[in-house]
Protein backbone atom coordinates (compact mmCIF):
# COMPACT_ATOMS: atom_id res chain seq x y z
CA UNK A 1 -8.68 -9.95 30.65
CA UNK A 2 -9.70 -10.93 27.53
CA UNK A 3 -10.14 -14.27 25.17
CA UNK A 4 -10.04 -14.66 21.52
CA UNK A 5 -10.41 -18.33 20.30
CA UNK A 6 -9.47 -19.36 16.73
CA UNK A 7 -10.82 -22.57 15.38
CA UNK A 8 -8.42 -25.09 13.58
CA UNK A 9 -8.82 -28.37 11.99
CA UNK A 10 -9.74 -31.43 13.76
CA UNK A 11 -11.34 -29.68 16.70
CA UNK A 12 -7.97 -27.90 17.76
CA UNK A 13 -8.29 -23.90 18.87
CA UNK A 14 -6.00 -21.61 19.65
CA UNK A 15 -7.01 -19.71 22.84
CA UNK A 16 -5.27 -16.25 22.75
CA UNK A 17 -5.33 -14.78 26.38
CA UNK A 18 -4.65 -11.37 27.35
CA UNK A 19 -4.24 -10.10 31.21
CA UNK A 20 -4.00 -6.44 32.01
CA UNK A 21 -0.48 -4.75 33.31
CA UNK A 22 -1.87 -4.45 36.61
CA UNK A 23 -1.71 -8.45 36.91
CA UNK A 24 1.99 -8.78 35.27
CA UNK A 25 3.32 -6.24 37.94
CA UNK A 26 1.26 -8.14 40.37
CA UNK A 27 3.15 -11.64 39.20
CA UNK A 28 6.54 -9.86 39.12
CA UNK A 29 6.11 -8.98 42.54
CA UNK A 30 5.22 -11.90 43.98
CA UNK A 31 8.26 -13.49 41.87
CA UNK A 32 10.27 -11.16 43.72
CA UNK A 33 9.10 -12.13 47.03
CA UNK A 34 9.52 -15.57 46.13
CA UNK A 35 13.15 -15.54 45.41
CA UNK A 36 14.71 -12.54 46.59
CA UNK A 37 16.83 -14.72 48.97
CA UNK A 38 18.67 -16.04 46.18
CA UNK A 39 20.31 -12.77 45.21
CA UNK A 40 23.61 -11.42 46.34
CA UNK A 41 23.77 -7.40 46.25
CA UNK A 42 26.60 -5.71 47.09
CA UNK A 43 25.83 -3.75 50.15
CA UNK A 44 22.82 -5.76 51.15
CA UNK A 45 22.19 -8.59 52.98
CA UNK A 46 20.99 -11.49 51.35
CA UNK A 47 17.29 -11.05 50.59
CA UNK A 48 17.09 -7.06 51.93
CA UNK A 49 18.02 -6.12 47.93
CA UNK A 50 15.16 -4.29 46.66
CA UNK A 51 13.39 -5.60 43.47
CA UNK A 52 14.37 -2.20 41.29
CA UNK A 53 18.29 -3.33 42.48
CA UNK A 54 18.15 -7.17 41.64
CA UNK A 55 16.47 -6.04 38.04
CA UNK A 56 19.20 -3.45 37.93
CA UNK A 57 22.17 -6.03 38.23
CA UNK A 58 20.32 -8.77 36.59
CA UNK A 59 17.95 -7.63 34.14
CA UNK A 60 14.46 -6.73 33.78
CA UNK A 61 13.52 -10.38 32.93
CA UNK A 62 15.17 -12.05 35.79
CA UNK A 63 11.54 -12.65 37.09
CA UNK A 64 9.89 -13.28 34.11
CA UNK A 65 10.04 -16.87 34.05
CA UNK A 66 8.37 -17.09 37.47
CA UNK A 67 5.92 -14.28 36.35
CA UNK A 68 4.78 -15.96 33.55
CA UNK A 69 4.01 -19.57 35.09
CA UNK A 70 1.74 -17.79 37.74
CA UNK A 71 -0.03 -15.19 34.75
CA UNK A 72 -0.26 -18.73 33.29
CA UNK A 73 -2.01 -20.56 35.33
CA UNK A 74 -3.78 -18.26 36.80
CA UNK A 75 -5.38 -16.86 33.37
CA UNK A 76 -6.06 -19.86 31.23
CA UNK A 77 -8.08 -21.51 34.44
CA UNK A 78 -10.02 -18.57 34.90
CA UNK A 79 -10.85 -17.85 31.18
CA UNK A 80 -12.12 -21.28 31.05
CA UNK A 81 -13.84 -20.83 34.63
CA UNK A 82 -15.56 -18.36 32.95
CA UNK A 83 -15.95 -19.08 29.41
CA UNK A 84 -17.61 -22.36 29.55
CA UNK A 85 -18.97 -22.97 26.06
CA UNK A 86 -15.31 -23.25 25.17
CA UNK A 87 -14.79 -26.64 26.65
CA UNK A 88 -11.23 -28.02 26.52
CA UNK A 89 -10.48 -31.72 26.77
CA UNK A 90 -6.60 -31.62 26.64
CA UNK A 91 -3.57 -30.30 28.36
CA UNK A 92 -2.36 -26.39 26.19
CA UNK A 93 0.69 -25.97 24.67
CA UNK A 94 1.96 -22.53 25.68
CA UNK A 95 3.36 -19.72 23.62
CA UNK A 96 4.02 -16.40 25.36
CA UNK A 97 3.64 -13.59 22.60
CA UNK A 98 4.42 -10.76 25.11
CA UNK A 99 5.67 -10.39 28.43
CA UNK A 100 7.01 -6.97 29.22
CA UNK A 101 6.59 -4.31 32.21
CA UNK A 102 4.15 -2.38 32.21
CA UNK A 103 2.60 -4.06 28.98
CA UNK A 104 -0.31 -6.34 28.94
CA UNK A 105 0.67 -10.03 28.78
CA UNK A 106 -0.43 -12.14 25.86
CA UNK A 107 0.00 -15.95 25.40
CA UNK A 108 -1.21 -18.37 23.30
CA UNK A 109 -2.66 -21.86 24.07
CA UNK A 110 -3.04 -24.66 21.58
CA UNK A 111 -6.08 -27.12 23.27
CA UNK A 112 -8.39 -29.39 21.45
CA UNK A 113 -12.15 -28.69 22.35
CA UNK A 114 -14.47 -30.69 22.99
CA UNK A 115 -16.32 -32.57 19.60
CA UNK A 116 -19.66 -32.08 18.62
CA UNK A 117 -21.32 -35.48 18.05
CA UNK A 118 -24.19 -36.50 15.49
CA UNK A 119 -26.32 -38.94 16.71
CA UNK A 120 -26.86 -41.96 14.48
CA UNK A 121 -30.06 -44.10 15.55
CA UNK A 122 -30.27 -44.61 19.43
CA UNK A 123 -33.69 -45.64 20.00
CA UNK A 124 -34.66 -49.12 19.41
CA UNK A 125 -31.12 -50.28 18.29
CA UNK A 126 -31.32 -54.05 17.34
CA UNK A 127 -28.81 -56.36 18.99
CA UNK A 128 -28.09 -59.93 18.83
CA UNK A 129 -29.62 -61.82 21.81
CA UNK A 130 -27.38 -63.01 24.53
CA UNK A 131 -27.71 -66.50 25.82
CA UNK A 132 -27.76 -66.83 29.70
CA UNK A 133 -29.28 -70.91 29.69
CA UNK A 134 -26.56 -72.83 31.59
CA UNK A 135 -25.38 -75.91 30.25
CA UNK A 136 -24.80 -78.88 32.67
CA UNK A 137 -21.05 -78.91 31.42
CA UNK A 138 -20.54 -76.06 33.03
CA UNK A 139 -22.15 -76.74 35.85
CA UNK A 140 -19.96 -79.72 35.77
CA UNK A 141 -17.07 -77.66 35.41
CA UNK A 142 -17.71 -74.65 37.98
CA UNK A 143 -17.99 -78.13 40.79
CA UNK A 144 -14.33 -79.72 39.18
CA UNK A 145 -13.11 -76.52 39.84
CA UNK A 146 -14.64 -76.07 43.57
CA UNK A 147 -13.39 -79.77 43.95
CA UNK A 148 -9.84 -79.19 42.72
CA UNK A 149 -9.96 -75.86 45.35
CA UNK A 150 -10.14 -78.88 47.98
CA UNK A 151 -7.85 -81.26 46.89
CA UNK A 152 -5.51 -82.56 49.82
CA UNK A 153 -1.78 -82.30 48.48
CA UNK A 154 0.32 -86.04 48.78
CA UNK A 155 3.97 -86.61 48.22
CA UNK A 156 5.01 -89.45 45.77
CA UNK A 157 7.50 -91.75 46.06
CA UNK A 158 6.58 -94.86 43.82
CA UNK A 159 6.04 -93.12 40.16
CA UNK A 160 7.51 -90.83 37.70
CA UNK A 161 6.90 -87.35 36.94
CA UNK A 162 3.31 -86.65 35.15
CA UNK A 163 1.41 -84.26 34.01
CA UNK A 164 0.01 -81.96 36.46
CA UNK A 165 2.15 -82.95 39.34
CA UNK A 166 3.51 -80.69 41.87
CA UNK A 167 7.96 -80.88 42.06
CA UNK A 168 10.69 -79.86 43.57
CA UNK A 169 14.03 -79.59 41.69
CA UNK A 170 17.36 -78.08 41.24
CA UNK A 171 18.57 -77.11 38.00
CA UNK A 172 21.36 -75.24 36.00
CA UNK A 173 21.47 -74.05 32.33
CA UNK A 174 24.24 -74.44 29.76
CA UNK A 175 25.13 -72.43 26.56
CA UNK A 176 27.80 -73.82 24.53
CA UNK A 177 28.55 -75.75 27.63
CA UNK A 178 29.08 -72.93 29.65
CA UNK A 179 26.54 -71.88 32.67
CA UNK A 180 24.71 -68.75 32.00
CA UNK A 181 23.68 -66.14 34.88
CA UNK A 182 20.50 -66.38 36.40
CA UNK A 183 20.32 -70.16 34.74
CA UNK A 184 20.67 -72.29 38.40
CA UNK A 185 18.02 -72.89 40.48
CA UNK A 186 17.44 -75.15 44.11
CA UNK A 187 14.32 -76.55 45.43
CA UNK A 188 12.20 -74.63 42.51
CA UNK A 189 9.18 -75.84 42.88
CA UNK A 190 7.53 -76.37 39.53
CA UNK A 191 3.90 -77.82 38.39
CA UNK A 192 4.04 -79.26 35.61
CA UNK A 193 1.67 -78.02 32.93
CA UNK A 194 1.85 -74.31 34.13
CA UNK A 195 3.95 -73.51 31.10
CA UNK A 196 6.01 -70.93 33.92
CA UNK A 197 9.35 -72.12 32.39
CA UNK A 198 11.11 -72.00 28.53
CA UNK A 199 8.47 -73.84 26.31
CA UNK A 200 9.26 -77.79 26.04
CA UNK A 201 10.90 -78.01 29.53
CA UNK A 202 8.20 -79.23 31.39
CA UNK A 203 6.90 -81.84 28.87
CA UNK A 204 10.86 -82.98 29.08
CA UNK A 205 10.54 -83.20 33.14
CA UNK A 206 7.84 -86.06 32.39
CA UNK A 207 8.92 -89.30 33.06
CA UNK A 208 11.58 -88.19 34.84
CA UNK A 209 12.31 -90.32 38.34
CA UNK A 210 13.19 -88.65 42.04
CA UNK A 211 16.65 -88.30 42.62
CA UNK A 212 17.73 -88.79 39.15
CA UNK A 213 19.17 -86.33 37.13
CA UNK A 214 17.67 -85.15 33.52
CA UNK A 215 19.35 -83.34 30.64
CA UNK A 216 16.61 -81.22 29.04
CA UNK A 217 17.20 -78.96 25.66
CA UNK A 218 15.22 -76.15 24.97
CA UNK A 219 15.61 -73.22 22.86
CA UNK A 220 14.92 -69.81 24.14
CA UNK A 221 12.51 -67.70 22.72
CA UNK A 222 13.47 -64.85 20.14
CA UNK A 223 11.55 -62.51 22.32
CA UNK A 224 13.16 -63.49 25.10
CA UNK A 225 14.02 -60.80 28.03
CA UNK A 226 17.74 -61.72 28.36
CA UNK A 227 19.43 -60.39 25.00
CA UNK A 228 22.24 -62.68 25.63
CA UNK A 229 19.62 -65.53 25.63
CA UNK A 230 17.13 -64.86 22.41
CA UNK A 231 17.00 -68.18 20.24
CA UNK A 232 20.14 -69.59 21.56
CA UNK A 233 19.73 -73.22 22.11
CA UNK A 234 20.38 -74.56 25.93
CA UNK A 235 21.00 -77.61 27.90
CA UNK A 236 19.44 -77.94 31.53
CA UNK A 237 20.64 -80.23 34.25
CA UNK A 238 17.94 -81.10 36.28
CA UNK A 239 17.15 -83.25 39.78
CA UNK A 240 13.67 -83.70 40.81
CA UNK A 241 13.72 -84.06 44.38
CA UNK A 242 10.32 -84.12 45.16
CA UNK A 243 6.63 -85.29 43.22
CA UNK A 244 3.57 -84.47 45.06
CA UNK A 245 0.28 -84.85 43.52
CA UNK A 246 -3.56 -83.77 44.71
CA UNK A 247 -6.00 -85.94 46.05
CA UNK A 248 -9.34 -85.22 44.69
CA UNK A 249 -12.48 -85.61 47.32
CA UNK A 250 -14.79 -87.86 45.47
CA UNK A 251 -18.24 -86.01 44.55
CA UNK A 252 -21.24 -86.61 47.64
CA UNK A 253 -23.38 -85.46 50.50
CA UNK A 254 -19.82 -85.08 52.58
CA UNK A 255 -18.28 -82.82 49.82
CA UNK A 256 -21.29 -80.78 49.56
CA UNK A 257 -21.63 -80.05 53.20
CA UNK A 258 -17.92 -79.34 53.33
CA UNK A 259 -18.09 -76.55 50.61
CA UNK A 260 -21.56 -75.01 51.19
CA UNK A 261 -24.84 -74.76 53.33
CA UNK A 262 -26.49 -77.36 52.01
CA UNK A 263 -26.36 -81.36 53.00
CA UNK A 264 -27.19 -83.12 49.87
CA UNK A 265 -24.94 -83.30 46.83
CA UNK A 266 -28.10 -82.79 44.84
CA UNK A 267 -28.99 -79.55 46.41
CA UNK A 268 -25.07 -78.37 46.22
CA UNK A 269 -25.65 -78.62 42.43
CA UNK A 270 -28.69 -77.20 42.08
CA UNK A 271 -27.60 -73.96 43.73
CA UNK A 272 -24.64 -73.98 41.49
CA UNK A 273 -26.61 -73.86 38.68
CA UNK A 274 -28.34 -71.18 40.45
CA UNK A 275 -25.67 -69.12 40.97
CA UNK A 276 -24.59 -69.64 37.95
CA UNK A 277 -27.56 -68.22 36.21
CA UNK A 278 -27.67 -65.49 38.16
CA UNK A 279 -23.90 -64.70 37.41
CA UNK A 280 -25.03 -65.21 33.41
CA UNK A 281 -27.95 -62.65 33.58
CA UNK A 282 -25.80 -59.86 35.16
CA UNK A 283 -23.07 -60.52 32.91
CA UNK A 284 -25.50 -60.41 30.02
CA UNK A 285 -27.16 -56.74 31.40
CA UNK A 286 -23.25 -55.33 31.00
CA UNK A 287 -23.10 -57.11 27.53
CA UNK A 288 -26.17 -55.99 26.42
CA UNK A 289 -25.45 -52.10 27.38
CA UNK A 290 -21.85 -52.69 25.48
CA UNK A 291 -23.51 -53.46 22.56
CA UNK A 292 -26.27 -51.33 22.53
CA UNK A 293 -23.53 -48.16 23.19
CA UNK A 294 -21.42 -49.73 20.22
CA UNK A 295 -23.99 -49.91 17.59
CA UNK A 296 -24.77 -46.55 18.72
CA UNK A 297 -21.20 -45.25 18.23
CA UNK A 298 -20.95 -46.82 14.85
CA UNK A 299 -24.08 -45.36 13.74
CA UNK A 300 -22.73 -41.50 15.08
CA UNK A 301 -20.21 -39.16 13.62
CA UNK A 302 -17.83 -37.49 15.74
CA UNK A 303 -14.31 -35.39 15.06
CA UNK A 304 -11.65 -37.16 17.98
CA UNK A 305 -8.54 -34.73 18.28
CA UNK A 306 -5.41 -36.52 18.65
CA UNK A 307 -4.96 -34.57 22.13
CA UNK A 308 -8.06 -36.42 23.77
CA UNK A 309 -6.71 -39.25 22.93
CA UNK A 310 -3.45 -39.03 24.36
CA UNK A 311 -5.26 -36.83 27.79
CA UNK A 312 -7.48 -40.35 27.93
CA UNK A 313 -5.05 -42.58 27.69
CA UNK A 314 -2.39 -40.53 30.51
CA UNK A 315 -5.31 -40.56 32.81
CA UNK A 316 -6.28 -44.02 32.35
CA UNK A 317 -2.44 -45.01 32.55
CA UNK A 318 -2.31 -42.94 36.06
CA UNK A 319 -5.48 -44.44 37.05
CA UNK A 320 -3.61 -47.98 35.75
CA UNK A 321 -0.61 -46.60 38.31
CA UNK A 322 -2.44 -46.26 41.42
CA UNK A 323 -4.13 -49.84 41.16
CA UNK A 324 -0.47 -51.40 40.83
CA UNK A 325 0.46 -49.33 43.95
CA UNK A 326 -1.98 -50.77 46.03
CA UNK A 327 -0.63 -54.23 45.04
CA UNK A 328 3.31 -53.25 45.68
CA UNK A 329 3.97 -52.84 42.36
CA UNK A 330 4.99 -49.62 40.88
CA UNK A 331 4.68 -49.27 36.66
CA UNK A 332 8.29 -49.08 36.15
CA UNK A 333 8.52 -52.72 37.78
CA UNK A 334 5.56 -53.60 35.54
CA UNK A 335 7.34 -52.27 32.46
CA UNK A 336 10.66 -54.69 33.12
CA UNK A 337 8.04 -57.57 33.83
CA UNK A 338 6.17 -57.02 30.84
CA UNK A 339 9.00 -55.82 28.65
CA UNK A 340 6.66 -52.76 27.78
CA UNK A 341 7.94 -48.64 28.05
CA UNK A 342 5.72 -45.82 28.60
CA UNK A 343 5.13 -45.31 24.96
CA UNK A 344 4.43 -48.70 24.15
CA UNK A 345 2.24 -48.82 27.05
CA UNK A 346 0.40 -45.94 25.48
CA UNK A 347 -0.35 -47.28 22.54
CA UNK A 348 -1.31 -50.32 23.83
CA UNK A 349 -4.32 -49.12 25.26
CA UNK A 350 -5.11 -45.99 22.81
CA UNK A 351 -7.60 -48.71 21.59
CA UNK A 352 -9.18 -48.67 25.07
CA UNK A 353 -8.84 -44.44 25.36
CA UNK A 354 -10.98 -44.21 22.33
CA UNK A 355 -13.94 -46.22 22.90
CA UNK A 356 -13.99 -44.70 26.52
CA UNK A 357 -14.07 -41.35 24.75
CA UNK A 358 -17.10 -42.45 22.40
CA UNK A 359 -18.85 -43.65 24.75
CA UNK A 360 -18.87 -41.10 26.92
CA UNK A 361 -19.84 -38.57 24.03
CA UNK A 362 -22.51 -40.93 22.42
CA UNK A 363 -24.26 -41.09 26.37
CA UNK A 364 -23.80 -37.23 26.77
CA UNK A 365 -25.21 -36.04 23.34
CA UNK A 366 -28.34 -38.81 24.56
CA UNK A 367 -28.74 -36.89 27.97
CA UNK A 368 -28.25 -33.81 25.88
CA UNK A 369 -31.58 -34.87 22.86
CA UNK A 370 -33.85 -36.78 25.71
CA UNK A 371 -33.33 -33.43 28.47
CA UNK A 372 -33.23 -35.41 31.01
CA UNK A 373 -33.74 -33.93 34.23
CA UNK A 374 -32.41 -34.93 38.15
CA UNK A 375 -34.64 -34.86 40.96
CA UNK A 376 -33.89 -33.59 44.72
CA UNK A 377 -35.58 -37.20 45.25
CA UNK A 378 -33.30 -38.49 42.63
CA UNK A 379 -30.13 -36.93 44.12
CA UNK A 380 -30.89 -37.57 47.53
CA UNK A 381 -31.42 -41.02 46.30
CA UNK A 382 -28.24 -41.33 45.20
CA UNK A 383 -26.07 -39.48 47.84
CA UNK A 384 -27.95 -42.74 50.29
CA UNK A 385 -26.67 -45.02 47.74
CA UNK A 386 -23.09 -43.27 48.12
CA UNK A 387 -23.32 -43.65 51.82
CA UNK A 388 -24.74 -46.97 52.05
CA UNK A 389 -21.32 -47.88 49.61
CA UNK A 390 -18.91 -45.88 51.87
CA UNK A 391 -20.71 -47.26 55.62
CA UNK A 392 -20.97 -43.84 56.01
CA UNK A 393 -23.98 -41.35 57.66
CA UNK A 394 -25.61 -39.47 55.12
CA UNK A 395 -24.95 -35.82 57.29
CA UNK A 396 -21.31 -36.56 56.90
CA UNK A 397 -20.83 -37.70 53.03
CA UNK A 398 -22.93 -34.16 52.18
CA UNK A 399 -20.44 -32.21 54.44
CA UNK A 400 -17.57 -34.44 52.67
CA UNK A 401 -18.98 -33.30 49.22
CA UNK A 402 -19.82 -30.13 49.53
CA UNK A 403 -22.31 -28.22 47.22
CA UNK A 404 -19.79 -27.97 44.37
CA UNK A 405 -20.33 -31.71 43.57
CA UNK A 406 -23.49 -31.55 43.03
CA UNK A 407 -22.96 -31.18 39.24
CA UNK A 408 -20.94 -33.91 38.95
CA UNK A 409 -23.33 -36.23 40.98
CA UNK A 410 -26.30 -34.97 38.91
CA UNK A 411 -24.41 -35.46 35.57
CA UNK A 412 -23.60 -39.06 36.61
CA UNK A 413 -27.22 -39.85 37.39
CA UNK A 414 -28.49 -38.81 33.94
CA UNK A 415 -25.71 -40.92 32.23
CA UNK A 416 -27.42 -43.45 33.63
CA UNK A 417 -30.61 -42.51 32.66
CA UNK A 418 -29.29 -42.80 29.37
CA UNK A 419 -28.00 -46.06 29.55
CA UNK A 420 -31.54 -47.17 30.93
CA UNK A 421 -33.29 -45.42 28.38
CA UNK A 422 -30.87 -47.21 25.14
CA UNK A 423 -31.26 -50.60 26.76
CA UNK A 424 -34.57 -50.93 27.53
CA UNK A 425 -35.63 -49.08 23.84
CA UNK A 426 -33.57 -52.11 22.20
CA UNK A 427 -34.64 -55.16 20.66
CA UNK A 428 -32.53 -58.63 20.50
CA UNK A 429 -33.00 -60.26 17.35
């Protein structure tokens, strides 16, 4: 087996593979055995046809097909297995040149290879410094919002409609003065101010008495899902059976025992502040590392195939795929809710493929200048963090793992190293 890689433009190769006869009569073989049961031979029983007889009545290349997908996948994984300063980072496009008995086989496959990167300035990067003080508005705020969470819900019989309130009504939509599908509606409940319905109907709603009917107009938006329904103009006929409104506990010692550990209103706010603080300095650690990582990718030069790009942004749209499924949702449902396809989708977040990509580089070429080094203490230290993280023993995560992820672990560990090393090297101005 042999490969010959050709360089192109952009950080694309051409990776031209040749396997040895032995392996294509190997691969025709197996084809054989694979679908020999789909053959009828005069003379035999289904499957009892020798190969030399099914390639007699059906061609030489009636296996080829099969042939070629195992030479395939079997050679381009093991040239790669064993070449590994030819590092691809996208799927190949295939080209068989030959594919013949008794020949060698020879295909081609178009990859784009990993980029080299040239580190721009990395140590002592200056960065804007982040604010973390907390402001007693929002302290203010992060208790209205604890205090709304605990607002008893009351029905209202004496009043109008209002802002914010809570209803119940039945309604039907006109065109033209003609219902449209998927226009009616009974007991909907609706707050309003949620801006869930056509823009301007649930201002119209206020004011609007229980029990009485109310003729809203509206115009539906040009972007609208229903084609039938972009920008027409529409009447709705609407009854608001119910009003309901919250209750808001008023702010002392009994609210602050009710919604934390602590007796006193005073000391409820305190350890809001607190809290939020600490929720300010960790968010400003991730900020700071963004932005440290950024001016470090603006200050680098690197060559981005097209290919990575689009390998990214599948795997981040499969990764996107999985977290949907664990909420019900599959991303063809998503796609009619969001009136997005999978190429839209796609380049939608290319944006997000990218910087994942340049980040990653940026961090590896840092782990790649500094030579930093992993421990047995370091990895043991982290295969105890693993297990802590998964409740599980430490015996059973290594026998989980196996040796082969070692590698992986270890290259993890001195990304992080990197990251340490950027952040604390920078300086906030």
């Amino acid at each position: 087996m042999s490969l010959q890689v050709e360089k192109l433009e952009h950080n694309m190769a051409n990776l031209t593979i040749e396997m040895p006869a032995e392996d294509v009569e190997t691969a025709l073989n197996n084809a054989y055995k694979k679908n020999k049961n789909r053959f009828s031979i005069p003379g035999f029983r289904k499957g009892k046809a020798t190969r030399a007889m099914i390639e007699k009545m059906y061609g030489p290349e009636v296996f080829y097909n099969d042939a070629a997908d195992e030479l395939i996948d079997h050679g381009f994984q093991k040239e790669l297995d064993e070449n590994r300063e030819v590092e691809v980072v996208s799927r190949p496009e295939i080209s068989i040149t030959q594919l013949e008995k008794g020949k060698p086989f020879i295909f081609t496959a178009k990859v784009a290879l990993k980029p080299e990167v040239e580190l721009g300035k990395y140590k002592g990067v200056k960065i804007e410094k982040i604010d973390t003080t907390v402001s007693d508005e929002e302290v203010d705020k992060e208790i209205a919002a604890e205090r709304d969470r605990n607002a008893r819900t009351i029905s209202v019989e004496n009043r109008p409609v209002k802002d914010g309130d809570m209803t119940i009504i039945d309604f039907e939509g006109f065109v033209d003065g003609v219902a449209f599908e998927g226009g009616k509606g009974e007991n909907h409940p609706l707050t309003i101010g949620s801006h869930t319905f056509i823009p301007g109907f649930e201002e119209q709603l206020i004011g609007a008495e229980i029990d009485s009917e109310k003729e809203i107009n509206v115009t539906f938006p040009e972007d609208y899902q229903a084609e039938e329904l972009k920008g027409k103009d529409a009447v709705f006929k609407v009854t608001v059976k119910e009003i309901k409104e919250k209750e808001l506990p008023d702010l002392d010692d009994e609210f602050a025992s009710e919604v934390s550990d602590y007796e006193t209103f005073a000391e409820y706010k305190d350890s809001v502040r607190k809290n939020l603080e600490e929720r300010k300095t960790e968010n400003a650690k991730r900020e700071k590392e963004e932005k440290v990582i950024e001016a470090i990718v603006k200050d680098s030069k690197m060559d981005i195939p097209d290919a990575m790009i689009d390998e990214q942004a599948r795997r981040m749209t499969s990764d996107y795929a999985q977290r949907l499924k664990q909420q019900g949702l599959t991303l063809e449902q998503y796609f009619m809710f969001t009136n997005l396809d999978m190429d839209k989708f796609l380049e939608q977040i290319r944006p997000q493929a990218v910087k994942r990509i340049e980040t990653s580089l940026v961090l590896e070429a840092i782990v790649k200048a500094e030579d930093f080094k992993v421990t047995d203490e370091q990895y043991e230290a982290e295969l105890e963090k693993m297990a802590s993280e998964y409740d599980m023993e430490l015996d059973k995560l290594k026998d989980l793992l196996g040796e082969g992820s070692r590698e992986g672990i270890e290259s993890d560990i001195k990304i992080q190293k990197a990251v340490d090393f950027i952040v604390e090297s920078a300086k906030e101005k």
